[in-house]
Protein backbone atom coordinates (compact mmCIF):
# COMPACT_ATOMS: atom_id res chain seq x y z
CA UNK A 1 0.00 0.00 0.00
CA UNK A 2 1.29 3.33 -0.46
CA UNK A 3 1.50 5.67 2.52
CA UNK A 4 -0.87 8.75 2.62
CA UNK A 5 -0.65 10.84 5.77
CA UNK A 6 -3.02 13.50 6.32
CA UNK A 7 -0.44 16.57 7.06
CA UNK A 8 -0.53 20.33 5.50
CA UNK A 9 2.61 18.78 3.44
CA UNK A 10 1.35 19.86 -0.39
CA UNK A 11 3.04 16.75 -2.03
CA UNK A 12 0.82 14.34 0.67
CA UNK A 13 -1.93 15.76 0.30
CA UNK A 14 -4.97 13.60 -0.84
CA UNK A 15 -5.63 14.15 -4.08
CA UNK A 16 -6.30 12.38 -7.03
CA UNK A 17 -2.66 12.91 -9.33
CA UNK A 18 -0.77 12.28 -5.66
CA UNK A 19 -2.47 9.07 -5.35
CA UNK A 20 -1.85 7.78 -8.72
CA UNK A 21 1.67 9.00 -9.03
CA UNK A 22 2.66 7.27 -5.63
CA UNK A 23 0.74 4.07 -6.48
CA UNK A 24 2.65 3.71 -10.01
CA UNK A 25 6.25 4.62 -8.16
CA UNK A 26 5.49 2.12 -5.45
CA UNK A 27 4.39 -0.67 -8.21
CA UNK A 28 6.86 -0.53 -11.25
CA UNK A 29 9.68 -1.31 -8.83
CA UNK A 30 7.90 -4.36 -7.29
CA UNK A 31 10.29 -7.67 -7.18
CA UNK A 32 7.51 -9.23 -5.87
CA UNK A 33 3.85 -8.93 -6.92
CA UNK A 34 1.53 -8.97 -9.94
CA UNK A 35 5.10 -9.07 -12.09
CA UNK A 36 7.05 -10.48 -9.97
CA UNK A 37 7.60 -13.89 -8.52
CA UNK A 38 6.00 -13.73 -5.42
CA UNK A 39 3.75 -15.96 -3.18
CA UNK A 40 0.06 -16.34 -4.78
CA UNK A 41 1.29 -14.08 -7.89
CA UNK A 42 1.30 -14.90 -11.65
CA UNK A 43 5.29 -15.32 -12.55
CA UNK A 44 5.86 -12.17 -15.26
CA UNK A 45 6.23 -13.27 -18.96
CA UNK A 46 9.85 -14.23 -19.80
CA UNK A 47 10.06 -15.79 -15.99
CA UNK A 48 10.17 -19.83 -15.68
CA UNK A 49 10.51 -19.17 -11.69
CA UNK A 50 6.86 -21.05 -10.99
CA UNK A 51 5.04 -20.20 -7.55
CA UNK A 52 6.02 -22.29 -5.22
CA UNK A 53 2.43 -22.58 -3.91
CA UNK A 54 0.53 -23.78 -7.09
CA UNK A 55 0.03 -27.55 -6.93
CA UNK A 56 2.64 -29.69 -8.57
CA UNK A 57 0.00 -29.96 -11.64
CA UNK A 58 -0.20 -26.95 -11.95
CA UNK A 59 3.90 -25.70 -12.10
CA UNK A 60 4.32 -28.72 -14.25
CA UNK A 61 1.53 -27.40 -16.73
CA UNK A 62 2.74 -23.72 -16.56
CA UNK A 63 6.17 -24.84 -17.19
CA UNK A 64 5.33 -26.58 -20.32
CA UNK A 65 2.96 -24.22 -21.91
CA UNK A 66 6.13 -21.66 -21.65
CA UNK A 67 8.43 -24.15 -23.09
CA UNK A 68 6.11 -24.87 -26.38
CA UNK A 69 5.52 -21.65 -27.02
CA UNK A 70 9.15 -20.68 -26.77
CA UNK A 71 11.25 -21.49 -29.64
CA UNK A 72 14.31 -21.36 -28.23
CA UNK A 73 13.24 -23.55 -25.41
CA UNK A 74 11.51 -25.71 -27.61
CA UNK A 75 12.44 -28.98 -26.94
CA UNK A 76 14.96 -31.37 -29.06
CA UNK A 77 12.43 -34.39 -28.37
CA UNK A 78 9.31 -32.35 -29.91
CA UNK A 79 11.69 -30.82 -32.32
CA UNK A 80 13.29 -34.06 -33.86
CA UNK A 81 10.68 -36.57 -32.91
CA UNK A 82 10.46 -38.90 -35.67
CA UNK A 83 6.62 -40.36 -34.06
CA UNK A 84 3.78 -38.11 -33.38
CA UNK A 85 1.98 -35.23 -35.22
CA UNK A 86 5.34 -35.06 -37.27
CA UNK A 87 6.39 -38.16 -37.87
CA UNK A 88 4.71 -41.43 -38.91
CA UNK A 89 3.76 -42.81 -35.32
CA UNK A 90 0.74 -45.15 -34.42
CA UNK A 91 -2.87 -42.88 -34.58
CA UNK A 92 -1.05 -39.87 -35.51
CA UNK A 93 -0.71 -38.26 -39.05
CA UNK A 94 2.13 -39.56 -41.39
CA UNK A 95 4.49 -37.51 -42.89
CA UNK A 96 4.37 -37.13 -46.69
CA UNK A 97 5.84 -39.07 -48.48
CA UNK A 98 9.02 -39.69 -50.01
CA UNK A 99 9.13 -39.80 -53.97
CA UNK A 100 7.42 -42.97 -54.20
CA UNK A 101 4.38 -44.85 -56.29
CA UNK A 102 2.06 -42.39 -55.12
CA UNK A 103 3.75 -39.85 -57.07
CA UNK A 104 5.47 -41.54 -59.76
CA UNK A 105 1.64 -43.36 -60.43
CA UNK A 106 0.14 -39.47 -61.57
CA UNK A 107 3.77 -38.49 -63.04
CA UNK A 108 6.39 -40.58 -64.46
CA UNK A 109 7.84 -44.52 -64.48
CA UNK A 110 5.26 -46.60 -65.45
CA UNK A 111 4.59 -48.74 -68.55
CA UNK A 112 1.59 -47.69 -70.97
CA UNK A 113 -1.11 -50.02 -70.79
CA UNK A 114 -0.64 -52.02 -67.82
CA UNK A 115 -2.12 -52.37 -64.50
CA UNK A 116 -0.89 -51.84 -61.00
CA UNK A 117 -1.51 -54.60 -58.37
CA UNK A 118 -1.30 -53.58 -54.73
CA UNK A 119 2.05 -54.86 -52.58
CA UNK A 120 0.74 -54.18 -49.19
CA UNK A 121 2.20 -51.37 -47.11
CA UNK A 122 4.97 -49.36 -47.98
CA UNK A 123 5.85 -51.04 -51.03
CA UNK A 124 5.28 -50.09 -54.21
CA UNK A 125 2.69 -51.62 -56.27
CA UNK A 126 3.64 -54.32 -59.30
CA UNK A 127 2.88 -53.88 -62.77
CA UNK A 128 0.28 -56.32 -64.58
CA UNK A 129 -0.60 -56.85 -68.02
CA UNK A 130 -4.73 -55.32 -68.70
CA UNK A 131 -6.45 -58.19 -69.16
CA UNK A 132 -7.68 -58.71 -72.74
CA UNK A 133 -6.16 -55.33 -73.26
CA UNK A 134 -9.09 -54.06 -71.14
CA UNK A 135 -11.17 -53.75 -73.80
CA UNK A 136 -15.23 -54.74 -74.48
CA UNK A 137 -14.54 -55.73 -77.65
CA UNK A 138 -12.13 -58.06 -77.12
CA UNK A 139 -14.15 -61.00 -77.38
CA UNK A 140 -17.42 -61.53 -79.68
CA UNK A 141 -20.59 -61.18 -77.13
CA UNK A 142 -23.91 -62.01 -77.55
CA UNK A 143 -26.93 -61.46 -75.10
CA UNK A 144 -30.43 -62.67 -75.66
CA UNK A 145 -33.10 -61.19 -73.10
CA UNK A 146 -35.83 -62.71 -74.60
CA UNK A 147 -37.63 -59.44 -75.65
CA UNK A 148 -39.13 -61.87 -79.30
CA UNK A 149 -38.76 -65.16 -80.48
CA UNK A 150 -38.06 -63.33 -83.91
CA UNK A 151 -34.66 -65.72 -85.15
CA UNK A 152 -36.04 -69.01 -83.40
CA UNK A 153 -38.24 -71.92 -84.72
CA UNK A 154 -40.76 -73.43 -81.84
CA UNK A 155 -42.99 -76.27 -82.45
CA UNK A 156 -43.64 -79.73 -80.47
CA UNK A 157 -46.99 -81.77 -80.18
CA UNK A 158 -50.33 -80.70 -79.24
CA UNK A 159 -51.04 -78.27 -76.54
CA UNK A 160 -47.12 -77.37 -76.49
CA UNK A 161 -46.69 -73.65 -75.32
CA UNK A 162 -43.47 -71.24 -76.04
CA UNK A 163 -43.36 -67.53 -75.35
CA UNK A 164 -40.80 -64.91 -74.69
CA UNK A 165 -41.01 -62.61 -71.53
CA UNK A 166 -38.48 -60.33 -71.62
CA UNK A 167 -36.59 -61.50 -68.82
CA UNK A 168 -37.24 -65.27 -69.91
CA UNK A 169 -38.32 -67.55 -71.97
CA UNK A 170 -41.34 -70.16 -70.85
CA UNK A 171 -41.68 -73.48 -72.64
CA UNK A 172 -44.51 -76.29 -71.89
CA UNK A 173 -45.46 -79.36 -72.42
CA UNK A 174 -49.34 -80.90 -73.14
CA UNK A 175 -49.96 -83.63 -70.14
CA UNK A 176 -49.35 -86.04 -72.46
CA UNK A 177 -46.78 -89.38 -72.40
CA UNK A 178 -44.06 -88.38 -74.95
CA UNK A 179 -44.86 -84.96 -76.23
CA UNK A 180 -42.64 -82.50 -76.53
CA UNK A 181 -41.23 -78.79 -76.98
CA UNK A 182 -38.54 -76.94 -78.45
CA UNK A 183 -36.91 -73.89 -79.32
CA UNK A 184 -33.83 -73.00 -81.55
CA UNK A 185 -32.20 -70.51 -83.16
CA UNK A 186 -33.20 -70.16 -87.06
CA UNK A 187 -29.38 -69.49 -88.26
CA UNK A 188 -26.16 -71.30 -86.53
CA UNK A 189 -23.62 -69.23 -85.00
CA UNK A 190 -21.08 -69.78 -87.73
CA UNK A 191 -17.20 -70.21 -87.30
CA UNK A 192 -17.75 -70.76 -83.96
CA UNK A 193 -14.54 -72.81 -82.87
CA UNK A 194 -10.94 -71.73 -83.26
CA UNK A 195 -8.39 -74.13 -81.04
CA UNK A 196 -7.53 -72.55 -78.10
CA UNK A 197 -10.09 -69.61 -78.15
CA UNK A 198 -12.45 -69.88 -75.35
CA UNK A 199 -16.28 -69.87 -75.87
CA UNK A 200 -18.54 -69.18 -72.74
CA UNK A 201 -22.08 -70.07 -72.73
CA UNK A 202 -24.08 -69.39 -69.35
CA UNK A 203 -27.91 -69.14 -68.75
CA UNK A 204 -29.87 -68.97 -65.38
CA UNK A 205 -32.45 -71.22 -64.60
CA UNK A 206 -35.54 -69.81 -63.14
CA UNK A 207 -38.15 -72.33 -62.83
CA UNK A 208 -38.90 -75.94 -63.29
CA UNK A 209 -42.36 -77.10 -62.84
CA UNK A 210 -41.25 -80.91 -62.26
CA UNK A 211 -38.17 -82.69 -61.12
CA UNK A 212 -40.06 -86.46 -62.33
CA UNK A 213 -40.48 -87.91 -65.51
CA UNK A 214 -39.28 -85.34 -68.01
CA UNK A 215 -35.87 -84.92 -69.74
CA UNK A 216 -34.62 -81.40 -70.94
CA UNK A 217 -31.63 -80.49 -73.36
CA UNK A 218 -30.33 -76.73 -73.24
CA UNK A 219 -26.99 -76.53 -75.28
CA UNK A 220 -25.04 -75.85 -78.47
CA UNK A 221 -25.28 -78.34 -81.18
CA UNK A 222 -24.42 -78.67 -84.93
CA UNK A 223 -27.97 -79.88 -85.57
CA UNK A 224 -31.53 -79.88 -83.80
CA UNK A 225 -33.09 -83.49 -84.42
CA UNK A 226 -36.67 -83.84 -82.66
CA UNK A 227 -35.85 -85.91 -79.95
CA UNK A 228 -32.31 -84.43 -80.21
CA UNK A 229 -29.41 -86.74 -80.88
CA UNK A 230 -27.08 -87.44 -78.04
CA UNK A 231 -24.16 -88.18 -80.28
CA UNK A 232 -24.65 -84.97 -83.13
CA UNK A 233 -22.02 -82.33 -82.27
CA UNK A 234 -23.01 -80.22 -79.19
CA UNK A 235 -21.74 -79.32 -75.69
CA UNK A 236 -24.35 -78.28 -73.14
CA UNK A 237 -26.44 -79.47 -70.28
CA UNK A 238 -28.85 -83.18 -70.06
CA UNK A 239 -31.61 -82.94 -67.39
CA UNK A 240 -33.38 -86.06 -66.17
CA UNK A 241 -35.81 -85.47 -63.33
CA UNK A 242 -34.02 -84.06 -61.11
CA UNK A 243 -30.14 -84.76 -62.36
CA UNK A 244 -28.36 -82.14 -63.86
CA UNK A 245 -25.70 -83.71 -66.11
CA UNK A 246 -22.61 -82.04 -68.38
CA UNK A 247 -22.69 -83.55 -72.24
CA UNK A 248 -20.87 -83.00 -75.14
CA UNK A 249 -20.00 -85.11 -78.51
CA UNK A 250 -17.84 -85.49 -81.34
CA UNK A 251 -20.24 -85.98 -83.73
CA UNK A 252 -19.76 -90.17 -82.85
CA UNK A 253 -19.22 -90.16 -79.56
CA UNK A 254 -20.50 -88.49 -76.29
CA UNK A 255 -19.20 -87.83 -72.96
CA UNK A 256 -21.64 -87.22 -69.89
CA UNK A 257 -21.49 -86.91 -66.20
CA UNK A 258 -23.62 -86.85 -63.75
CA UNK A 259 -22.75 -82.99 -62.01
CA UNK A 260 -24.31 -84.67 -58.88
CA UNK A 261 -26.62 -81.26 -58.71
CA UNK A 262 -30.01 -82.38 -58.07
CA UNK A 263 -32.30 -79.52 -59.27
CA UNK A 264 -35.67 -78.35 -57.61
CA UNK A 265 -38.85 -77.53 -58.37
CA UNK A 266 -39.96 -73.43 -58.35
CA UNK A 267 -38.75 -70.00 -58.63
CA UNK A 268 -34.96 -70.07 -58.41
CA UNK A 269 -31.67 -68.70 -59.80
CA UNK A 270 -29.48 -71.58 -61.04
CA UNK A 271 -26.70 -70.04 -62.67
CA UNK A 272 -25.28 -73.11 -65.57
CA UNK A 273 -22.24 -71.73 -67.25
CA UNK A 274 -19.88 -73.88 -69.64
CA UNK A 275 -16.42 -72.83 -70.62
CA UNK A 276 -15.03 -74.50 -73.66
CA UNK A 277 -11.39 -74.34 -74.88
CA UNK A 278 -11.80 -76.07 -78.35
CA UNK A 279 -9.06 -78.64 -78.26
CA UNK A 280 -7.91 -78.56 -74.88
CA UNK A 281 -11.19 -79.11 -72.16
CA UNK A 282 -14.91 -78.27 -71.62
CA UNK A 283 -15.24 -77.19 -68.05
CA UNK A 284 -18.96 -77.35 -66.07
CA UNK A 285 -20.09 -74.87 -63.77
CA UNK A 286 -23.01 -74.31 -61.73
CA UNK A 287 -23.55 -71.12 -59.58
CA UNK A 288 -19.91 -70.33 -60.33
CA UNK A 289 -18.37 -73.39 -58.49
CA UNK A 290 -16.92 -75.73 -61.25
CA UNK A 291 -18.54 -79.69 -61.54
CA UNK A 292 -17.29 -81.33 -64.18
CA UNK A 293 -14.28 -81.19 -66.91
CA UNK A 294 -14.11 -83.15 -69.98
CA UNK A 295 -11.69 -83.96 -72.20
CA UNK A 296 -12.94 -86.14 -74.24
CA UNK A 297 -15.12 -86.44 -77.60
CA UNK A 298 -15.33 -82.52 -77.75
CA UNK A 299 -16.84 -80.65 -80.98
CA UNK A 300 -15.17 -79.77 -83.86
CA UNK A 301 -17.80 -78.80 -86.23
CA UNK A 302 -18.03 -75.08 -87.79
CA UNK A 303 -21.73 -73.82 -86.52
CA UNK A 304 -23.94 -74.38 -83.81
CA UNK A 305 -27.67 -73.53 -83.06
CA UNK A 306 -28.71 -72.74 -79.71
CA UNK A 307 -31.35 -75.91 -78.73
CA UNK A 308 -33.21 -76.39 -76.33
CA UNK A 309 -36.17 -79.63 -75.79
CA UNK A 310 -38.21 -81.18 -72.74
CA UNK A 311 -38.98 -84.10 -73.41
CA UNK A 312 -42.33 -85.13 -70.61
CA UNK A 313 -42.31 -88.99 -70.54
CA UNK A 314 -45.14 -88.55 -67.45
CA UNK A 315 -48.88 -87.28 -67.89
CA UNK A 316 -48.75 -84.29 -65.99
CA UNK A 317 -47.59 -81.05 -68.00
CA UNK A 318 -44.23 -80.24 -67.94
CA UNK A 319 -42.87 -76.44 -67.60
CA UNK A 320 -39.35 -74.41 -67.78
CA UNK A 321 -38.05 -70.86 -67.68
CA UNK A 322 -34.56 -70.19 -68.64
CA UNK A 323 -33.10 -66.64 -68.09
CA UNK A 324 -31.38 -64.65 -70.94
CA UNK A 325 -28.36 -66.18 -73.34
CA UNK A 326 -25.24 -64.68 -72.75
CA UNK A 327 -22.61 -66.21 -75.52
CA UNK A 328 -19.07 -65.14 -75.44
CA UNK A 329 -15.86 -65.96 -78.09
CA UNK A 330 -12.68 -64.77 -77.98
CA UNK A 331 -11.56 -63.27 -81.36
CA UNK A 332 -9.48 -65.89 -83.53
C-alpha cells in the first residue's frame, strides 16, 4: 500500500494525481507482486521461476505451456521426434511421403497399358498386363433377353406352349406321355470354334415345374433333331428329373457326367455356365463353383444352333423358364 498521511505537506496531500503518481512509483519497482515472482502471484512473462504454492500440476503445466511456445526452449524431443503429429507414429498423421508410387503413379515410371496390383504397405505396387487389353470388344458377345422369339423356330406336339417374356423364356409341355417342346435358333452361329479360343455359354435357370419324368436339353449343337441326338455335335447341359448332367459329342461319340446337382422344383436362380477351350477341355459350372471337366469327344464342327427340348415322358404337364443367353468368343 502506499502511505498517505493527512499533514498540510502539499506533495501528501490527498488528491487524485498524488495518489496515482505514488501508487505507479510504489508498483513498477515491485520484485515481488503482480510481475514479480511472489507468493500467490502470476510469474511475469519471460520468468520460468513457478510459484512455489501452485500444486505440482499446476507448475508442471505452466512450465510446459512456456516451453512450447518458446522457440528457443523448444524442446529437441518435440523438435526431432520422428513419431507423433510429425512423424509417422501409431494414430497420428504420417508424414508425406518420399518420392514414391504415389507420385510416380500421376507423373512418371510406369509402362503404358498395364495395370498396377497392390504390394501391401509401404511397397510399391507391381505392374500387370490389362487383361484382354481391357477392352469390351475383345471377345465376340452375344446377349439374348428374350424381348421376341423373332430368329427361333418353336414347335412340339399338341397343346405345347413357347413364349418370350423379356426376362425369360417359358416353354410347356401338353400332359401327355411323350410330347414334346422346343426352341432353336433359325441361323447357326457360324465359325464358332478356333483351337484354343475360349467360348462361354451361361444361362440362369428360373423355374422348373417338375423334377419327375421329363428330360430337358439346353446346349449348343451342330444340328436340332426332334428328340435331339445325343451323339450330333453339341456341348451343353442333359436334365433327367431331377439330375443335372454335363454332355458334349464329337459328332460319334458323347461324354456325360452326372454334375451330382439335383435340381428343384420353383422359382430359383441356377446359374449353368460352360467354358469350352476347343481342343484342350470343356469345363462345367453351376452357380460359379466348377462340376465337371471333360476332355474327351469334344466338338469340332463349324456352326452351332442354340437348342433347347423337354422331353415329358409322365402325364402331368411339364414347364421351364430359362433366363437370358449370354454367348461369349474370344476373337481368332
Amino acid at each position: 500500500m502506499v502511505d498517505i498521511e493527512a499533514t498540510p505537506d502539499e506533495t501528501k496531500k490527498i488528491t487524485g494525481a498524488n495518489v496515482k503518481s505514488q501508487v505507479l512509483a510504489g508498483h513498477k519497482d515491485l520484485t515481488t507482486g503482480v510481475h514479480g515472482v511472489g507468493a500467490g502471484t502470476v510469474a511475469k512473462v519471460g520468468d520460468i521461476a513457478v510459484d512455489a504454492n501452485l500444486s505440482a500440476a499446476g507448475q508442471d503445466a505452466i512450465t510446459k505451456r512456456h516451453t512450447q511456445n518458446t522457440d528457443s526452449d523448444l524442446s529437441p524431443a518435440h523438435k526431432n521426434a520422428t513419431t507423433g503429429v510429425h512423424g509417422a507414429g501409431s494414430s497420428y498423421i504420417a508424414l508425406a511421403p518420399a518420392a514414391s508410387h504415389l507420385v510416380r503413379t500421376f507423373t512418371k515410371g510406369w509402362t503404358v497399358d498395364k495395370f498396377l496390383k497392390g504390394a501391401g504397405v509401404d511397397a510399391d505396387p507391381a505392374e500387370v498386363d490389362t487383361p484382354g487389353g481391357a477392352d469390351f470388344f475383345d471377345k465376340f458377345r452375344e446377349f439374348i433377353p428374350w424381348v421376341s422369339l423373332d430368329g427361333f423356330v418353336v414347335g412340339g406336339d399338341t397343346g405345347y406352349g413357347a413364349a418370350a417374356y423379356g426376362a425369360y423364356l417359358y416353354m410347356k409341355t401338353a400332359a401327355t406321355a411323350n410330347y414334346d417342346v422346343y426352341c432353336r435358333s433359325t441361323g447357326p452361329w457360324y465359325n464358332l470354334l478356333d483351337s484354343g479360343k475360349v467360348i462361354t455359354f451361361d444361362f440362369p435357370l428360373h423355374n422348373l415345374s417338375s423334377i419327375v419324368e421329363q428330360t430337358i436339353w439346353v446346349r449348343m449343337a451342330s444340328g436340332y433333331d426332334v428328340p435331339p441326338s445325343e451323339t450330333v455335335a453339341h456341348f451343353g447341359w442333359k436334365i433327367v428329373n431331377a439330375d443335372l448332367y454335363a454332355s458334349n459329342a464329337d459328332g460319334t461319340t458323347q461324354t456325360i457326367t452326372d454334375t451330382t446337382v439335383d435340381l428343384a422344383t420353383g422359382d430359383q436362380r441356377t446359374r449353368l455356365k460352360i467354358v469350352f477351350t476347343p481342343g484342350t477341355d470343356c469345363k462345367f459350372y453351376v452357380n460359379n463353383v466348377l462340376k465337371v471337366t471333360h476332355t474327351t469327344n469334344l466338338p469340332t464342327a463349324t456352326n452351332y444352333y442354340f437348342h433347347t427340348h423337354t422331353l415329358n415322358t409322365g402325364t402331368v404337364l411339364k414347364g421351364i423358364v430359362l433366363g437370358r443367353l449370354l454367348f461369349e468368343k474370344e476373337y481368332a
